[in-house]
C-alpha atoms as a PDB file:
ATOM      1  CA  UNK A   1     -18.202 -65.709 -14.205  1.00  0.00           C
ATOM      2  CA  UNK A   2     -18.041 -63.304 -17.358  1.00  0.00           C
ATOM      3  CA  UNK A   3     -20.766 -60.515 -16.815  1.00  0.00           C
ATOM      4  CA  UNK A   4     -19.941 -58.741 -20.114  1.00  0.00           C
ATOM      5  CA  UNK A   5     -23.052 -60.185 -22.218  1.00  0.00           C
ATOM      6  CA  UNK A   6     -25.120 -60.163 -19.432  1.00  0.00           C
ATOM      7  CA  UNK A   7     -27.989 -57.359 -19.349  1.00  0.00           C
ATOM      8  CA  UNK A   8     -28.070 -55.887 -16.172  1.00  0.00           C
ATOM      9  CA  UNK A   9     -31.058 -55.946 -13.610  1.00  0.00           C
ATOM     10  CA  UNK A  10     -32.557 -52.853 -12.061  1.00  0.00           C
ATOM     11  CA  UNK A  11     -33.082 -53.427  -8.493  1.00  0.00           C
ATOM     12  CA  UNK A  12     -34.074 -50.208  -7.260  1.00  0.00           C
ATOM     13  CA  UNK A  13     -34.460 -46.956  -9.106  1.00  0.00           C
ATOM     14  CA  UNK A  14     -34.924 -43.727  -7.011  1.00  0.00           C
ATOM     15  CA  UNK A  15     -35.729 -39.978  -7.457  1.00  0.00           C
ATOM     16  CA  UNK A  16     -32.921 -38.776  -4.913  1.00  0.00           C
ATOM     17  CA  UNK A  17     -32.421 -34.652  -3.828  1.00  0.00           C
ATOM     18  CA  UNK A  18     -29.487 -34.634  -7.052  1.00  0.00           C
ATOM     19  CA  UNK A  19     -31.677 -36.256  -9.696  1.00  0.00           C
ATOM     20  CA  UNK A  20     -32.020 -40.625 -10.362  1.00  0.00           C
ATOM     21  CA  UNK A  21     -29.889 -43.099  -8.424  1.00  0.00           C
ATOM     22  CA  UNK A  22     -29.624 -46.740  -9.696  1.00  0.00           C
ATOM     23  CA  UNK A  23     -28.830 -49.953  -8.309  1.00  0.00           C
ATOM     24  CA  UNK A  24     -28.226 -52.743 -10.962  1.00  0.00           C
ATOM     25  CA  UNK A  25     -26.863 -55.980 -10.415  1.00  0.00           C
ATOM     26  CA  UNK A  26     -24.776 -56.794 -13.112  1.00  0.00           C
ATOM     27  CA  UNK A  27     -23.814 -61.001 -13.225  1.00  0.00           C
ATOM     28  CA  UNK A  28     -22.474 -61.149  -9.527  1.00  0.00           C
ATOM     29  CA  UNK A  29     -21.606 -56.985  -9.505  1.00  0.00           C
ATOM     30  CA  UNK A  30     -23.530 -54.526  -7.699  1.00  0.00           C
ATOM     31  CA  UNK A  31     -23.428 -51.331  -9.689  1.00  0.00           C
ATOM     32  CA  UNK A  32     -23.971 -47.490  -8.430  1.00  0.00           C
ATOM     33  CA  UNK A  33     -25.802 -45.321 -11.754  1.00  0.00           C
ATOM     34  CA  UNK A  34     -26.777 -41.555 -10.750  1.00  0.00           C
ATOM     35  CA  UNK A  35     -28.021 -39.462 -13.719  1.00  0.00           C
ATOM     36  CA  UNK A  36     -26.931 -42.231 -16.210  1.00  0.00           C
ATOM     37  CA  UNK A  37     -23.142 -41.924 -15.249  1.00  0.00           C
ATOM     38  CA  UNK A  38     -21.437 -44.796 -13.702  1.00  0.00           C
ATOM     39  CA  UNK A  39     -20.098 -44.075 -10.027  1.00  0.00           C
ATOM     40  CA  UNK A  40     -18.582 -47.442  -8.988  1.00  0.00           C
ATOM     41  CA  UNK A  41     -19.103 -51.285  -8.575  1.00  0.00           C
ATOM     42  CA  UNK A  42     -18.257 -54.050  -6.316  1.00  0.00           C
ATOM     43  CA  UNK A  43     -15.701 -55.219  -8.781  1.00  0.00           C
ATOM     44  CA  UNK A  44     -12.345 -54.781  -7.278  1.00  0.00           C
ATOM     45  CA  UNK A  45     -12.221 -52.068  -4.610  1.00  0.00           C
ATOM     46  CA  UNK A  46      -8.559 -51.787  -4.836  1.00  0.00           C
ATOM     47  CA  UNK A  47      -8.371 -47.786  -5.260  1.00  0.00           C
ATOM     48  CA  UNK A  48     -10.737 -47.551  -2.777  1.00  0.00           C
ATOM     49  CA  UNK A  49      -8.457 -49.071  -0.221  1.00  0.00           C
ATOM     50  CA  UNK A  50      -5.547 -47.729  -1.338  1.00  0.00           C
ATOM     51  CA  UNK A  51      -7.535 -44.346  -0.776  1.00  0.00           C
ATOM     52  CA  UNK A  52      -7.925 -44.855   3.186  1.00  0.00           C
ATOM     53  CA  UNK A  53      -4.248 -46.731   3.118  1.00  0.00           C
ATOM     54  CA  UNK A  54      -2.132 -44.438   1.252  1.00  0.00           C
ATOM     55  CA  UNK A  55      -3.963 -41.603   3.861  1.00  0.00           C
ATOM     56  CA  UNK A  56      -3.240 -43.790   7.078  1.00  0.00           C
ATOM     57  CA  UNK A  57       0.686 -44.014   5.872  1.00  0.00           C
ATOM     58  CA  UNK A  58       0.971 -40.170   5.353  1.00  0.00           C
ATOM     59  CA  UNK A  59      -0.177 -39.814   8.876  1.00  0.00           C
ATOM     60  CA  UNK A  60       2.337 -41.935  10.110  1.00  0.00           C
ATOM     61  CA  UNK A  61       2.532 -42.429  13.625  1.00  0.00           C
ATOM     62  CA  UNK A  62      -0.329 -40.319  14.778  1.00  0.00           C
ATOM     63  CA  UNK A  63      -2.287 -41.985  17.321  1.00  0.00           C
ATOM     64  CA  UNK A  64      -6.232 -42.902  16.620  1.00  0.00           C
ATOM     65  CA  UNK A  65      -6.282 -40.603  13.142  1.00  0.00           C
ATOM     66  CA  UNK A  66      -9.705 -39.542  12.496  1.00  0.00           C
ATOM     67  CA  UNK A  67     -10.811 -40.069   9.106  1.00  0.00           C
ATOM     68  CA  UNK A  68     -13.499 -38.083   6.882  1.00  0.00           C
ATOM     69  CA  UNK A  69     -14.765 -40.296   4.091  1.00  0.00           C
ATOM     70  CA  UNK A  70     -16.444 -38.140   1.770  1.00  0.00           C
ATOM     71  CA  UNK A  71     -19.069 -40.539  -0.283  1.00  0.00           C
ATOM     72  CA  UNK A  72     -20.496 -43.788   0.490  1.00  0.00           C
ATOM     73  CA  UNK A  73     -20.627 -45.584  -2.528  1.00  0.00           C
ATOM     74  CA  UNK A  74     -20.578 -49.233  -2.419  1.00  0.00           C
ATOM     75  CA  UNK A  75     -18.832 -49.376   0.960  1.00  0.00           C
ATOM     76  CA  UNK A  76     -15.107 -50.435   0.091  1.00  0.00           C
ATOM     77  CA  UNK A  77     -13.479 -47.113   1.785  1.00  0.00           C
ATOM     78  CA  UNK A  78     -16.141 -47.634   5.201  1.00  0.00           C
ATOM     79  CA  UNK A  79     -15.109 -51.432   5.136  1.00  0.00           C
ATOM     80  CA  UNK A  80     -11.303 -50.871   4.597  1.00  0.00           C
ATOM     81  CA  UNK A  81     -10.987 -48.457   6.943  1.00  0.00           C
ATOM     82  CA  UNK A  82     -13.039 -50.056   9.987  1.00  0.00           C
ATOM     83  CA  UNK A  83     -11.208 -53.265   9.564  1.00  0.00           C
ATOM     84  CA  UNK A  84      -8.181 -51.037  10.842  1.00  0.00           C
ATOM     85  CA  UNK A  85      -8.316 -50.683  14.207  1.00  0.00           C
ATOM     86  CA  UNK A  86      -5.585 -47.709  13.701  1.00  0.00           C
ATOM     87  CA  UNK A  87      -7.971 -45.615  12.931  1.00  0.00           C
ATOM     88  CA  UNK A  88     -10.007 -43.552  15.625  1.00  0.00           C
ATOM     89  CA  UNK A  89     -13.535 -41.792  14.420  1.00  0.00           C
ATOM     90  CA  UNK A  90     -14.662 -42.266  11.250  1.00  0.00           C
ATOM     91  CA  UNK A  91     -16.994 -40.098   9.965  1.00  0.00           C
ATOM     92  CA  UNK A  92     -19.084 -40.821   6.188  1.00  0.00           C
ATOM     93  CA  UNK A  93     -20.907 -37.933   4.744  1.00  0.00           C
ATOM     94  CA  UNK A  94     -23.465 -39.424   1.828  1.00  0.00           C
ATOM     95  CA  UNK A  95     -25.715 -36.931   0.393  1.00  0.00           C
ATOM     96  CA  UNK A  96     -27.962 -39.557  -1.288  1.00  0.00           C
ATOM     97  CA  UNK A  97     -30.500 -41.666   1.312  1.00  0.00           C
ATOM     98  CA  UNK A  98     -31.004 -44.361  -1.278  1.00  0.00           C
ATOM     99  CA  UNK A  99     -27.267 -45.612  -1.203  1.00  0.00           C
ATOM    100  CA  UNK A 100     -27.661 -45.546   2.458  1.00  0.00           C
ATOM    101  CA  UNK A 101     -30.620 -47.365   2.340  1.00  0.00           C
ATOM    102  CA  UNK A 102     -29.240 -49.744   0.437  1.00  0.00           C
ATOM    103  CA  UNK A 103     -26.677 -50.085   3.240  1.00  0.00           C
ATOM    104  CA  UNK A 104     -28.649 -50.320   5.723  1.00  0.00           C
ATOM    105  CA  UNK A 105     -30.932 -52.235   4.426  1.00  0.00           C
ATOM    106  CA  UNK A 106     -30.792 -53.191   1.201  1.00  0.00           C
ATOM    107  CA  UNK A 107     -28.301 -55.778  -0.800  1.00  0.00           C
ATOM    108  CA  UNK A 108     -24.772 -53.380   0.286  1.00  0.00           C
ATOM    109  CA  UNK A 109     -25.362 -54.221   3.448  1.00  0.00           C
ATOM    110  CA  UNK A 110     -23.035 -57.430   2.053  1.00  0.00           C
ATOM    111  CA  UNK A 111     -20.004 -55.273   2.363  1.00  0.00           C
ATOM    112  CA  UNK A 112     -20.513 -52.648   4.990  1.00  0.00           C
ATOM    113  CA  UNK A 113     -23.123 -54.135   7.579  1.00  0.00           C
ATOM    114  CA  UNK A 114     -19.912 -54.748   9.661  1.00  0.00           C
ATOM    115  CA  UNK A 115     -18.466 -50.751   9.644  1.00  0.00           C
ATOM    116  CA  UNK A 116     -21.889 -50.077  10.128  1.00  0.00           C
ATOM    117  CA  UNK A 117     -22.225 -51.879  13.466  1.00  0.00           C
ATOM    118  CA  UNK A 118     -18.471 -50.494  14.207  1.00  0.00           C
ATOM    119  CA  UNK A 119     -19.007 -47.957  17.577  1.00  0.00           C
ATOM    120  CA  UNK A 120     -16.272 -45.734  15.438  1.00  0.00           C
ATOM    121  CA  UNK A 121     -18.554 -44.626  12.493  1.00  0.00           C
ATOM    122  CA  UNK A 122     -20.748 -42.369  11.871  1.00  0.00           C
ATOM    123  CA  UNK A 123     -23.232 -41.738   8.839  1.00  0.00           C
ATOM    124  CA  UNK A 124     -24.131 -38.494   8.074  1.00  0.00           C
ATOM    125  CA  UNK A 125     -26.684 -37.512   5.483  1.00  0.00           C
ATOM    126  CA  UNK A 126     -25.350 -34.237   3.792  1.00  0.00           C
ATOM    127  CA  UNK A 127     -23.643 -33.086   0.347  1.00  0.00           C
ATOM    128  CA  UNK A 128     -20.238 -33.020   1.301  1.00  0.00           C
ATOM    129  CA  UNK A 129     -19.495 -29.942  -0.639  1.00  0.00           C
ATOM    130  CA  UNK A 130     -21.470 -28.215   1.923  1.00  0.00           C
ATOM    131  CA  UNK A 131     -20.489 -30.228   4.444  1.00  0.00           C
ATOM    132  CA  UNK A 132     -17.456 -29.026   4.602  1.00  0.00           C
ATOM    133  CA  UNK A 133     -17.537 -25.602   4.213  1.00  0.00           C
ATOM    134  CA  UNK A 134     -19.949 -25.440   7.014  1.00  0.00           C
ATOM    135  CA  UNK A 135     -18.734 -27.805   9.694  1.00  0.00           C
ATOM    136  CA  UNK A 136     -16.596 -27.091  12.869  1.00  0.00           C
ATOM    137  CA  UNK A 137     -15.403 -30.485  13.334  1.00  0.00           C
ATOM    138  CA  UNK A 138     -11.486 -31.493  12.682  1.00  0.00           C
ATOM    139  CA  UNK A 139     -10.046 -34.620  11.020  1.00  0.00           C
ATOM    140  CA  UNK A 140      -6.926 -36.014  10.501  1.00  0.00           C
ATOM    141  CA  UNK A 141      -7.665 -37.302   6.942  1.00  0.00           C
ATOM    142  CA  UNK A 142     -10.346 -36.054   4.242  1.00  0.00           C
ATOM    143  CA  UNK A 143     -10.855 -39.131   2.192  1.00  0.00           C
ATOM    144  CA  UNK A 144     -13.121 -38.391  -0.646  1.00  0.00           C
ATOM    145  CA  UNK A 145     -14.500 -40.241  -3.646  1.00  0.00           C
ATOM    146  CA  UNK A 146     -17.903 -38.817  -4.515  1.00  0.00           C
ATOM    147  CA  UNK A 147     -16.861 -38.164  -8.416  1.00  0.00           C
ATOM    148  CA  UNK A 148     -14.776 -39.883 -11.376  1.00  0.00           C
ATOM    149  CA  UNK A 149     -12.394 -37.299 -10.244  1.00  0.00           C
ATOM    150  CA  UNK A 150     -11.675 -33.409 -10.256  1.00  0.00           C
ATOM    151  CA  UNK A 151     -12.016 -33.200 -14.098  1.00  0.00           C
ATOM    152  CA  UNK A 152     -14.752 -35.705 -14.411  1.00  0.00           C
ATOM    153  CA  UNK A 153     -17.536 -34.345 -11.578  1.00  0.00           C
ATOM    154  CA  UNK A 154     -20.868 -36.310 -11.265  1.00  0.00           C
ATOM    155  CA  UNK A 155     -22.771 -32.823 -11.060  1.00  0.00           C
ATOM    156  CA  UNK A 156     -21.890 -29.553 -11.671  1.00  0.00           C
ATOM    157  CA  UNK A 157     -21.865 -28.079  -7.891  1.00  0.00           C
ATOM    158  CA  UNK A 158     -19.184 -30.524  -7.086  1.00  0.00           C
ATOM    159  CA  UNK A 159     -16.702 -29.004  -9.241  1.00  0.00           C
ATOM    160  CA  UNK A 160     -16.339 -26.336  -6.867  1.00  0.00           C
ATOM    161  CA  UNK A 161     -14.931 -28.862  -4.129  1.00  0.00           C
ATOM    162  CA  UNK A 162     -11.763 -28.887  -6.244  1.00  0.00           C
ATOM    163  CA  UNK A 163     -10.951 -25.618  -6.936  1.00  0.00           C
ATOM    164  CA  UNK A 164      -8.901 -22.841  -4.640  1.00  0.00           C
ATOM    165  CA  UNK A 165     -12.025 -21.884  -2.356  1.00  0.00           C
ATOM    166  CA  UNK A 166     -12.942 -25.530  -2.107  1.00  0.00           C
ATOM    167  CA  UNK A 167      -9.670 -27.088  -1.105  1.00  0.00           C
ATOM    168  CA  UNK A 168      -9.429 -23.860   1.432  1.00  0.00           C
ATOM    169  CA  UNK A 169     -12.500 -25.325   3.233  1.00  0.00           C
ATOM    170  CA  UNK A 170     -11.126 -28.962   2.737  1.00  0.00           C
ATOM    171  CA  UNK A 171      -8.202 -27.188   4.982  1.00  0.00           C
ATOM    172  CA  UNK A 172      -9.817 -25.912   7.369  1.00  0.00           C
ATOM    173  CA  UNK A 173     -11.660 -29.243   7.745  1.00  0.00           C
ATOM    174  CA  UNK A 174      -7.985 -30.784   8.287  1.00  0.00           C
ATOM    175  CA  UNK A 175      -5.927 -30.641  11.505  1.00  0.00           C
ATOM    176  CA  UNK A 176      -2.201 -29.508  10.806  1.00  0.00           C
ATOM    177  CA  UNK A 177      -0.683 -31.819   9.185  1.00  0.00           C
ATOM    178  CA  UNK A 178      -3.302 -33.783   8.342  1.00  0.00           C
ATOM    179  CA  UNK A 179      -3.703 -34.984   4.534  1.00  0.00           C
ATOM    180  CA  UNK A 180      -6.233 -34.498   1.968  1.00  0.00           C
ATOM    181  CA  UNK A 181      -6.591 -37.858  -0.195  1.00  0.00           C
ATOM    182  CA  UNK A 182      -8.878 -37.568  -3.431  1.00  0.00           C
ATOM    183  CA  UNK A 183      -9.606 -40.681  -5.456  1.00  0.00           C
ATOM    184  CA  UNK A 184      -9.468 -40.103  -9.596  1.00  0.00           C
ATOM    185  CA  UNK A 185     -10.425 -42.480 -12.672  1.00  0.00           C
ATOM    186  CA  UNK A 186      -7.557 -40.624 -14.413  1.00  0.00           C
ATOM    187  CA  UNK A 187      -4.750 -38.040 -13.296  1.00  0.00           C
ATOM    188  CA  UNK A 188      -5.067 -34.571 -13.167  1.00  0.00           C
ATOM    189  CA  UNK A 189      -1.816 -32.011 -13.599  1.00  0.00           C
ATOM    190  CA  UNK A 190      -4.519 -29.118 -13.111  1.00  0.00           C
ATOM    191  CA  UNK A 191      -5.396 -30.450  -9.934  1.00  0.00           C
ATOM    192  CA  UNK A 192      -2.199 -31.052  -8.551  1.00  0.00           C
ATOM    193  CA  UNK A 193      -1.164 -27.376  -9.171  1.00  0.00           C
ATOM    194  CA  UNK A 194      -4.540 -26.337  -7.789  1.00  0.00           C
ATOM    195  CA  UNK A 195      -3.461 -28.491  -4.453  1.00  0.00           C
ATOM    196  CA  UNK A 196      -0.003 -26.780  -4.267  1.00  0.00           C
ATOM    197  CA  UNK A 197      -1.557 -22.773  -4.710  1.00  0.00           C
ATOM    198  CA  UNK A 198      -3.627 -23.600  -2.431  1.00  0.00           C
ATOM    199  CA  UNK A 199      -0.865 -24.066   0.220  1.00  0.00           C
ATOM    200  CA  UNK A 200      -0.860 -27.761   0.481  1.00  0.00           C
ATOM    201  CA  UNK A 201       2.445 -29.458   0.994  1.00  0.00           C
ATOM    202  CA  UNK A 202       3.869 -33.079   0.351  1.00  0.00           C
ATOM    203  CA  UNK A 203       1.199 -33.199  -3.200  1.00  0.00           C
ATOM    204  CA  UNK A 204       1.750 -36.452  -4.987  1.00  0.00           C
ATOM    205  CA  UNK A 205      -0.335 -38.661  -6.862  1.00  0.00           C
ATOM    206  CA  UNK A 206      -0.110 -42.657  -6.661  1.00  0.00           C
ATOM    207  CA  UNK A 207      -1.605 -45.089  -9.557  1.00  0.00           C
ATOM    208  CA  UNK A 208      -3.743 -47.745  -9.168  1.00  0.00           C
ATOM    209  CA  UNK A 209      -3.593 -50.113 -12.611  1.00  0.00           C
ATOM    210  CA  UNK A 210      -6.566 -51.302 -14.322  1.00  0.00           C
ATOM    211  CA  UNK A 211      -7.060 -54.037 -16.593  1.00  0.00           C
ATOM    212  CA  UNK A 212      -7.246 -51.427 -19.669  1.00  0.00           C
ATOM    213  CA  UNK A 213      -7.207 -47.904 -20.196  1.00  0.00           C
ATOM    214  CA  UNK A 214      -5.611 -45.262 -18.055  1.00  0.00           C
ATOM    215  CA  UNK A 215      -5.150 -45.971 -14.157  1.00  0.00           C
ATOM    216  CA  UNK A 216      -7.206 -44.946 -11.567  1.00  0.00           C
ATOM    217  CA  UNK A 217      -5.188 -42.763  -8.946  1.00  0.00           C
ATOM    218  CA  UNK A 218      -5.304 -41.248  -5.543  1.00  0.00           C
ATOM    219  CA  UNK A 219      -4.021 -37.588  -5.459  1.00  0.00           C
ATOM    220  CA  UNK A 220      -2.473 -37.474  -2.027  1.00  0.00           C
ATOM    221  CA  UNK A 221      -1.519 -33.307  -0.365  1.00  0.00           C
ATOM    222  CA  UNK A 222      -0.434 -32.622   3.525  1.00  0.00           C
ATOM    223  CA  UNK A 223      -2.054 -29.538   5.115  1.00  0.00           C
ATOM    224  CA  UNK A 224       0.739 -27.893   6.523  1.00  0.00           C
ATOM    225  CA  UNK A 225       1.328 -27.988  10.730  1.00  0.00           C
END
């Protein structure tokens, strides 16, 4: 069914640590608002799976990868990569409680109560940003979708997760030869000569069409071994 005409209904509003977070169902869509920009919906979810696959292939053979996804969202990267049982730990950090309320609890729970109950994941409550510039753990993939990409950043802090001290700290978060997979409503040249002076190898960006406009696309970079 068409949802264009249709005036979409608030079903929760919250004052979150980052400003207002919005769920709206839209017709049969569930819909993610924070500060009055549009994060995501349960639409499609093809660029977020091709996010956790195009990650998984880079890895190729490596047994049990563990996998960093950075932002919660609607679920579709959690879901994706749980239904693989390739994958070893999988670790979410969300830095809003409401959209993991809404997981937990709440109408999301449609997509991810599954991944949820999955003995593999783990939620944790932070701002990835910090996150990972502060935390001693290793992964085999950073997955992260927590903007509309590196030029298009949902808050101002976060634009410092893609530039040359940000993508260091993404590093060290990696294991060597791990990969670095950042999902973008639009491509980026500056980013992908940010990735390679930063010393990240393999750098290569894969498109995801849309029904109009520009495509989305995964920016894909291998931390060297």
């Amino acid at each position: 069914m068409s949802t264009a005409y249709e005036i979409p209904e608030v079903i929760d509003r919250r004052e979150g640590p980052y400003g207002e977070v919005v769920l709206r169902r839209h017709g049969e869509l569930l819909q993610i608002i924070a500060n009055g920009c549009f994060l995501m919906d349960t639409s499609d979810g093809r660029s977020e799976r091709l996010l956790v696959d195009a990650a998984l292939q880079t890895l190729d053979d490596r047994p049990a990868p563990s996998v960093l996804i950075g932002g919660l969202g609607v679920g579709f990267s959690l879901a994706h990569a749980a239904a693989n049982p390739r994958w070893g730990r999988i670790t979410v950090v969300e830095r809003e409680p409401a959209i993991i309320g809404w997981h937990r609890h709440g109408p999301l729970a449609a997509v991810s109560a599954g991944a949820l109950a999955d003995p593999r994941t783990e939620i944790v409550e932070a701002d990835l940003v910090a996150y990972v510039n502060e935390t001693s753990a290793t992964f085999d993939a950073l997955c992260l979708d927590i903007d509309n990409g590196p030029d298009w950043t949902v808050t101002e802090d976060n634009g410092t997760l893609y530039s040359a001290a940000g993508l260091a700290s993404c590093a060290t978060a990696l294991k060597p030869g791990g990969v670095l997979a950042v999902w973008s409503a639009q491509p980026s040249a500056h980013f992908e000569e940010t990735l390679g002076n930063a010393g990240f190898q393999q750098v290569r960006t894969e498109e995801i069409p849309v029904a109009r406009g520009v495509p989305d696309v995964v920016h894909l970079a291998v931390r060297p071994g």
